[in-house]
Protein backbone atom coordinates (compact mmCIF):
# COMPACT_ATOMS: atom_id res chain seq x y z
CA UNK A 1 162.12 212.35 54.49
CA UNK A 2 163.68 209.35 52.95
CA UNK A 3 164.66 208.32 56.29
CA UNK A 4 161.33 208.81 58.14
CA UNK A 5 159.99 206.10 55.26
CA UNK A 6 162.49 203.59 55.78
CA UNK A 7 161.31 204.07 59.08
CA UNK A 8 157.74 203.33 58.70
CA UNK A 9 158.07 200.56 55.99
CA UNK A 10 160.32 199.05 58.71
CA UNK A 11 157.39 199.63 61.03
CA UNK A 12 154.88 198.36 59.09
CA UNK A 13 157.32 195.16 58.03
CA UNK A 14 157.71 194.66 61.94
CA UNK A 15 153.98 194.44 62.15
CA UNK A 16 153.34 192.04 59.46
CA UNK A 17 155.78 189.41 60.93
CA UNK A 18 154.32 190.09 64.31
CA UNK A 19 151.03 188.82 63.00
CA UNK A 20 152.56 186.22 60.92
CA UNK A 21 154.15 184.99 64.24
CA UNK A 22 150.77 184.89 65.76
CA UNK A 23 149.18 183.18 63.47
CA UNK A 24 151.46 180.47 63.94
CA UNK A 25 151.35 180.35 67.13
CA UNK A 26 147.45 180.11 67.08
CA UNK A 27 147.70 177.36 64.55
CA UNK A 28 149.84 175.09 66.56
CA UNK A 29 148.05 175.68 69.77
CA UNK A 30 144.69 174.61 67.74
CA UNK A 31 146.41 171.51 66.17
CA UNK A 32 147.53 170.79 69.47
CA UNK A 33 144.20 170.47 70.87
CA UNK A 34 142.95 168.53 68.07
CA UNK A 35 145.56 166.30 68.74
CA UNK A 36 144.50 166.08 72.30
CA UNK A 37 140.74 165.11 70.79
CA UNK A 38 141.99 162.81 68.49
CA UNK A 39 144.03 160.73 71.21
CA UNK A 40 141.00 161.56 73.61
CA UNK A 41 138.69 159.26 71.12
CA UNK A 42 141.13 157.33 70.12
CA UNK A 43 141.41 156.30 73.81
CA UNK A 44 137.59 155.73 74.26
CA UNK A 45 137.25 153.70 71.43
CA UNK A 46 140.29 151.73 73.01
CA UNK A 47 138.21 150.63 75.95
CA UNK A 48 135.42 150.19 74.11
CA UNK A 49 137.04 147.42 71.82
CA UNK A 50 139.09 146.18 75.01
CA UNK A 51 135.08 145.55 77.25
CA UNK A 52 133.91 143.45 73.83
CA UNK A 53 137.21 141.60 73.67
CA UNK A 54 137.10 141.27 77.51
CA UNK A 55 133.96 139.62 76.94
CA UNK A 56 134.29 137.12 74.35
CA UNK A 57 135.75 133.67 75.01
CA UNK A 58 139.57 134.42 73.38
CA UNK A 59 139.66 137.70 75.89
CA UNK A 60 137.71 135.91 78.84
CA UNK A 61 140.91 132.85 78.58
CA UNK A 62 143.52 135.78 78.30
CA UNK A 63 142.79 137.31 81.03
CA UNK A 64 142.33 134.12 83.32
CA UNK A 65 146.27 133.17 81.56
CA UNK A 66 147.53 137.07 82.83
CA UNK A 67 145.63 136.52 85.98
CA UNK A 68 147.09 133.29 86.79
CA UNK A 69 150.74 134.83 86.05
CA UNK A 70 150.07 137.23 87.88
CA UNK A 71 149.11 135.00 91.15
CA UNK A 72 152.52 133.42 90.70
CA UNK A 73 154.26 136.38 90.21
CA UNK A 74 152.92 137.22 94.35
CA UNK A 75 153.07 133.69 94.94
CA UNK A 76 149.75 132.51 95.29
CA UNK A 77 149.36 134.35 98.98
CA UNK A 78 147.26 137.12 99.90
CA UNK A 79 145.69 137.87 96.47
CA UNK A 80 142.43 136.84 95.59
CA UNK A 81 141.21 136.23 91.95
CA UNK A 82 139.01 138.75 91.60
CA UNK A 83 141.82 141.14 92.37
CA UNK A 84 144.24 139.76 89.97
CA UNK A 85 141.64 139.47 87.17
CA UNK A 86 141.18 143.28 87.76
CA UNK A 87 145.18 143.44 87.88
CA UNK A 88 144.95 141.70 84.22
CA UNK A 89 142.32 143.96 82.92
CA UNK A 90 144.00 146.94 84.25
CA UNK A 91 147.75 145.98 82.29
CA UNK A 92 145.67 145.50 79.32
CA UNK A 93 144.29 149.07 79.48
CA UNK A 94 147.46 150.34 80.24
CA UNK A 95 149.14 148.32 77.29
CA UNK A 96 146.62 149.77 75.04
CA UNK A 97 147.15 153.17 76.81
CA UNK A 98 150.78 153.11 75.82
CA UNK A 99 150.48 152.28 72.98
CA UNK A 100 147.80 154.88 71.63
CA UNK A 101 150.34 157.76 72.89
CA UNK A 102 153.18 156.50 71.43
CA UNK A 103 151.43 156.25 67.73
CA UNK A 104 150.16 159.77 68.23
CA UNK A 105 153.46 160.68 69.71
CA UNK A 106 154.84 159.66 66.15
């Protein structure tokens, strides 16, 4: 009799933890996918700032700098500068890309 009780507290303790566990694990996969939202808008609102700094006179002469490194850098042949402007807006997204994961990463 005694036994048979140790049994089922044992049981019932087994239980308990089980759903404890689960819990857990439901928690982290949620704060995992708000994670995933926050870096999601965190990303949007990335490009967003990078099109109005793109288009203001300060981001308009950094890019023409990158681009023009970036000519060099292929010597001046065989790239136009449309294509290295693009090249220069690109690195800048990816920069900021980067940069966003790491921080959330953190």
């Amino acid at each position: 009799e005694a036994a048979a009780e140790l049994v089922r507290l044992q049981q019932l303790h087994v239980e308990a933890m089980r759903a404890l566990c689960d819990r857990a694990r439901q928690a982290e996969i949620a704060a995992r996918h708000e994670a995933a939202d926050g870096l999601e808008l965190a990303l949007e609102e990335s490009k967003r700032r990078l099109r109005n700094f793109a288009e203001t006179e300060e981001g308009q002469a950094y890019l023409a700098e990158r681009a023009r490194r970036i000519m060099e850098t292929h010597g001046g042949g065989g790239i136009d500068e449309s294509s290295c402007l693009r090249e220069a807006h690109d690195d800048l997204v990816r920069a900021s890309e980067a940069k966003l994961r790491t921080q959330t990463d953190a």
